[in-house]
N, C-alpha and C. Protein backbone atom coordinates (compact mmCIF):
# COMPACT_ATOMS: atom_id res chain seq x y z
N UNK A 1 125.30 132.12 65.41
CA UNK A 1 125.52 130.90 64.64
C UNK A 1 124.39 130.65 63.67
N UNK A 2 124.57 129.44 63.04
CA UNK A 2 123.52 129.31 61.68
C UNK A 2 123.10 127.68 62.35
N UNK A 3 122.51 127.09 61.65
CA UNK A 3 121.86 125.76 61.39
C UNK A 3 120.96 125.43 62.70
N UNK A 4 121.64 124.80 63.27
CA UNK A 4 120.73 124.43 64.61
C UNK A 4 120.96 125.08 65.52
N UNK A 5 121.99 125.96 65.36
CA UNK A 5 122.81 126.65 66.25
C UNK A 5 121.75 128.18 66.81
N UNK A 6 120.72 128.34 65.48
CA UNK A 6 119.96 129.59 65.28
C UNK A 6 118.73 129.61 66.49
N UNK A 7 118.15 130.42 66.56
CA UNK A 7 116.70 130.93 67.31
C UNK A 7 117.03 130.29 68.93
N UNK A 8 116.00 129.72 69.26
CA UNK A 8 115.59 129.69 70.85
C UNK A 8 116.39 128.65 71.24
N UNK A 9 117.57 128.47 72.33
CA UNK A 9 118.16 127.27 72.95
C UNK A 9 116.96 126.44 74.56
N UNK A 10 116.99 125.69 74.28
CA UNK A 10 116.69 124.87 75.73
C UNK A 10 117.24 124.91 76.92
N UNK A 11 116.50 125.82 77.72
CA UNK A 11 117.84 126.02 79.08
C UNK A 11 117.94 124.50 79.71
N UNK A 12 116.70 123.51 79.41
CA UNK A 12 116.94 121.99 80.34
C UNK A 12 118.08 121.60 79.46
N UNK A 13 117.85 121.77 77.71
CA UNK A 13 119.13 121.29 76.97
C UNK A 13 120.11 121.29 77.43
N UNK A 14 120.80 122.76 78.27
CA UNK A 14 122.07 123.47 78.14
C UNK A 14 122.05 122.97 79.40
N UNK A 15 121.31 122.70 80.26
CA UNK A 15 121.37 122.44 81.75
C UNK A 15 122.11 120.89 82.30
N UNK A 16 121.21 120.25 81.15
CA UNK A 16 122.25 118.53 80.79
C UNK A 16 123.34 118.55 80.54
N UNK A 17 123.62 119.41 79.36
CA UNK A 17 124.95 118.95 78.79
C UNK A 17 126.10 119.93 79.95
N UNK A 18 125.53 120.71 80.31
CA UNK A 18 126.42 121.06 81.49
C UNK A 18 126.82 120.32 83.06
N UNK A 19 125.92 119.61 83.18
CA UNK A 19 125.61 118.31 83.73
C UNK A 19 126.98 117.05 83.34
N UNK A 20 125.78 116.49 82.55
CA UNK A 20 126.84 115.24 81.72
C UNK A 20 127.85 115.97 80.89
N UNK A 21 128.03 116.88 80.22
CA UNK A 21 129.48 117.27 79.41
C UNK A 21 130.08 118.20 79.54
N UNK A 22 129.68 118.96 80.75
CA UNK A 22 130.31 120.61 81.40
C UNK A 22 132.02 120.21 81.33
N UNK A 23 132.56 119.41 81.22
CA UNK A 23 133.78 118.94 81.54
C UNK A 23 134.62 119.61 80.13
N UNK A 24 133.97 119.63 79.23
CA UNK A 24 133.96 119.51 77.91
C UNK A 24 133.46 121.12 77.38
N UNK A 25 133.11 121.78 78.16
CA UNK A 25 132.04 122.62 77.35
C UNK A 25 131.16 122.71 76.47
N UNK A 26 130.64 121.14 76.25
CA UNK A 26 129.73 120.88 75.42
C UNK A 26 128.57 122.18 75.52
N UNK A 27 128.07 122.43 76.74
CA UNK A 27 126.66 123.37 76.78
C UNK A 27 127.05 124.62 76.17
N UNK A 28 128.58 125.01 76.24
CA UNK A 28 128.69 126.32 76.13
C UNK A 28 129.11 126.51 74.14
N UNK A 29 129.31 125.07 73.74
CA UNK A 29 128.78 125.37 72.35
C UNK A 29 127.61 125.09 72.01
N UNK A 30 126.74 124.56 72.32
CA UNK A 30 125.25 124.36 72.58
C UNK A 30 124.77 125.77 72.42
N UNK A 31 125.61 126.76 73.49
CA UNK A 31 124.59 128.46 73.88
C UNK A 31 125.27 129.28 72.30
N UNK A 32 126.60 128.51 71.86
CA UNK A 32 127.04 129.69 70.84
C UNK A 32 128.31 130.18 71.39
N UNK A 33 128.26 130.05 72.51
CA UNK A 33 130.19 130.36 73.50
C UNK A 33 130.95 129.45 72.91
N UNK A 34 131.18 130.23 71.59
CA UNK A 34 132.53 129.23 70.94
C UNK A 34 134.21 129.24 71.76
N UNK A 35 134.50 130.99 72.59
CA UNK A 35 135.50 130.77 73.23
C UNK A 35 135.63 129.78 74.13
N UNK A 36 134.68 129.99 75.43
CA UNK A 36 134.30 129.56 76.67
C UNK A 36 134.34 127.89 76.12
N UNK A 37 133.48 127.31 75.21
CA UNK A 37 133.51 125.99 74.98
C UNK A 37 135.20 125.27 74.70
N UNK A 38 136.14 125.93 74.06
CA UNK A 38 137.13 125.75 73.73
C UNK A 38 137.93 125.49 74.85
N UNK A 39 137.89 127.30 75.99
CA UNK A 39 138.66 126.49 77.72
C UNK A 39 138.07 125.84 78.44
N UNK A 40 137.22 125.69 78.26
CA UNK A 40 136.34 124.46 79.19
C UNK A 40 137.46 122.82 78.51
N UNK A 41 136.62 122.89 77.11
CA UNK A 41 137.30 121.72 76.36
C UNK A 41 138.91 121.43 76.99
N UNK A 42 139.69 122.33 76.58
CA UNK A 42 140.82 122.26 77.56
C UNK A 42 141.69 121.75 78.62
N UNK A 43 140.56 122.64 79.08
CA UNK A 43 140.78 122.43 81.09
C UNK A 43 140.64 120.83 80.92
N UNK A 44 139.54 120.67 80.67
CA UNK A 44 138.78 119.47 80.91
C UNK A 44 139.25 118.16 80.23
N UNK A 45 140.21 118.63 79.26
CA UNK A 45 141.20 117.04 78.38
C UNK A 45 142.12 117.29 79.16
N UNK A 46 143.45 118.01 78.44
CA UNK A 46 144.98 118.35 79.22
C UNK A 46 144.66 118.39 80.17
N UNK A 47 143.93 119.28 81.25
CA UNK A 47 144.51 119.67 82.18
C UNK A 47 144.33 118.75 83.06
N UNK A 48 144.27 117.78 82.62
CA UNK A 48 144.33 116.57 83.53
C UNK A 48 146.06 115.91 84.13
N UNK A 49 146.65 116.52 82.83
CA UNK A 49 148.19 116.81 82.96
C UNK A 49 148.49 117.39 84.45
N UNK A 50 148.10 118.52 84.53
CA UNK A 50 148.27 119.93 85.79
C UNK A 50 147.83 118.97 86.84
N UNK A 51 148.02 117.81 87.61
CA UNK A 51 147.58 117.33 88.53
C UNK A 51 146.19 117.32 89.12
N UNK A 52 145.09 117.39 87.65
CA UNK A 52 143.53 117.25 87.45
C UNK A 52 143.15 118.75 88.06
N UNK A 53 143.77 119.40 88.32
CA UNK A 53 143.30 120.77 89.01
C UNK A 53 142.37 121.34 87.73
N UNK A 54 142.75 121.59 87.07
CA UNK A 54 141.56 122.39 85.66
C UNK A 54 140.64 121.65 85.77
N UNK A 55 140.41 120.65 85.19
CA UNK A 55 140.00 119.76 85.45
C UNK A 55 138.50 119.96 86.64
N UNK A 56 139.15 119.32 87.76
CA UNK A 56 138.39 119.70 88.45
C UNK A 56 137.45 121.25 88.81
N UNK A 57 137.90 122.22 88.77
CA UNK A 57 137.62 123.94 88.73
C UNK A 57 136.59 123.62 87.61
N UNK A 58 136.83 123.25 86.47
CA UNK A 58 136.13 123.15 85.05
C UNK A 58 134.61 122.55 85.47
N UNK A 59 134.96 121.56 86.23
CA UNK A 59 133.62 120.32 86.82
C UNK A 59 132.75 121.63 87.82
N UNK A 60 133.45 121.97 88.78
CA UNK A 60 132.58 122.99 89.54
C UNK A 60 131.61 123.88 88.82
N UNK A 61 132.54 124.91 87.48
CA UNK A 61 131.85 125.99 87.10
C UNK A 61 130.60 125.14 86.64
N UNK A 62 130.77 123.79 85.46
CA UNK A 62 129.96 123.54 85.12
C UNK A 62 128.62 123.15 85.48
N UNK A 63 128.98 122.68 86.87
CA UNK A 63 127.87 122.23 87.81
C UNK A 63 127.02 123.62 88.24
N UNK A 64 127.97 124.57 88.40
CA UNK A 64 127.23 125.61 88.86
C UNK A 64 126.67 125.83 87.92
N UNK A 65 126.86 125.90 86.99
CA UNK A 65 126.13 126.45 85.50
C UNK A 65 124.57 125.71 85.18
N UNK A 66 124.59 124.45 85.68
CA UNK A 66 123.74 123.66 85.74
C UNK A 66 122.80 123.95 86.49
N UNK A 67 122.58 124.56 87.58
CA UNK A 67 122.01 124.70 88.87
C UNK A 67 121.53 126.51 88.07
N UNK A 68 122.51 127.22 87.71
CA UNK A 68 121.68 128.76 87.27
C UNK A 68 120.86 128.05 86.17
N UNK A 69 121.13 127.57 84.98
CA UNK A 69 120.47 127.32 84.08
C UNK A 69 119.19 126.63 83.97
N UNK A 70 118.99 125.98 85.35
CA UNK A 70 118.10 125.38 85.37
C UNK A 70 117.03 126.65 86.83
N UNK A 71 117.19 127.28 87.49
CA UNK A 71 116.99 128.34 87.91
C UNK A 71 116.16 129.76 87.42
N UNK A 72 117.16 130.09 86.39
CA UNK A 72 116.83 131.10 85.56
C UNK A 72 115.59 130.96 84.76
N UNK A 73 114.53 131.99 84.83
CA UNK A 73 113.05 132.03 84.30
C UNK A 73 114.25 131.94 82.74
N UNK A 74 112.85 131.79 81.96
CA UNK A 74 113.38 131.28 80.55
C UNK A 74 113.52 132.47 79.60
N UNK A 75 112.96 133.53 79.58
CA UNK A 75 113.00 134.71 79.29
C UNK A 75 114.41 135.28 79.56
N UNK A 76 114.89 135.31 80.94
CA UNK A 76 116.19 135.56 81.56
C UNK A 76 117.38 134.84 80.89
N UNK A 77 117.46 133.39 81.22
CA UNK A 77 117.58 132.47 80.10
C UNK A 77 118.10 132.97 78.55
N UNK A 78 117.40 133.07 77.95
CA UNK A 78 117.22 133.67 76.56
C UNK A 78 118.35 134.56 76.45
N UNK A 79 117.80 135.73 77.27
CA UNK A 79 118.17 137.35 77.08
C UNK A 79 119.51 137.03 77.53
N UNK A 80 120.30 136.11 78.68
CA UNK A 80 121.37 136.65 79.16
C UNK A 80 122.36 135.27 78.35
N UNK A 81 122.10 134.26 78.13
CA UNK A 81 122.93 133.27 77.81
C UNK A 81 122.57 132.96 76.44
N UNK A 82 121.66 133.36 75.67
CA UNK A 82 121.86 132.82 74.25
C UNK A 82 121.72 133.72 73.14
N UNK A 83 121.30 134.85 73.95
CA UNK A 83 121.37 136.36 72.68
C UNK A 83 122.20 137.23 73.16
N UNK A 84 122.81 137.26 74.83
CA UNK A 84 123.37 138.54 75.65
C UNK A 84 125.06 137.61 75.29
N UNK A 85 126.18 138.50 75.57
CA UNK A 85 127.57 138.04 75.69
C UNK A 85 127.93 137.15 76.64
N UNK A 86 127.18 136.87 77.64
CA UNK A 86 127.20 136.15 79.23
C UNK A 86 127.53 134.90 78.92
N UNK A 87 128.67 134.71 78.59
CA UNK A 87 129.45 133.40 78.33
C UNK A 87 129.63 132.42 79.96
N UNK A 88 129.89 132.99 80.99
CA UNK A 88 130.20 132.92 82.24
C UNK A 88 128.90 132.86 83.14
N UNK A 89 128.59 132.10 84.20
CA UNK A 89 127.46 132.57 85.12
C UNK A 89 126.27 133.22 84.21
């Protein structure tokens, strides 16, 4: 990506918004996961339709995501979630 989107992300950044907006995939356009941000987004509006099941699944990954991201040395960080393909975990 370009603008703010460029150089070094904040894993506490990405660690919040996965937090407060994982529902949303806010963090995962934050890292540059323009797919991943989109089914998150998804899951996390409609699929509230599907009897909140996406929904909910969506809340888990994100939480988990929260807990690696905040985990992961920052180097690791870097290399696997904001320059590597590791859209996921």
């Amino acid at each position: 990506g370009t603008g703010f989107m460029a150089g070094e992300k904040s894993k506490v950044v990405a660690a919040l918004l996965a937090f407060f907006l994982g529902m949303f995939g806010v963090h995962k356009f934050y890292l540059g996961k323009t797919t991943a941000g989109i089914i998150m987004l998804v899951c996390g509006t409609i699929g509230w339709l599907l009897l909140a099941i996406p929904p909910m699944i969506i809340g888990v990954i994100a939480f988990v995501e929260f807990i690696i991201y905040l985990i992961t040395p920052d180097e690791d960080f870097q290399r696997k979630y904001v320059e590597g393909d590791k859209a996921w975990f």
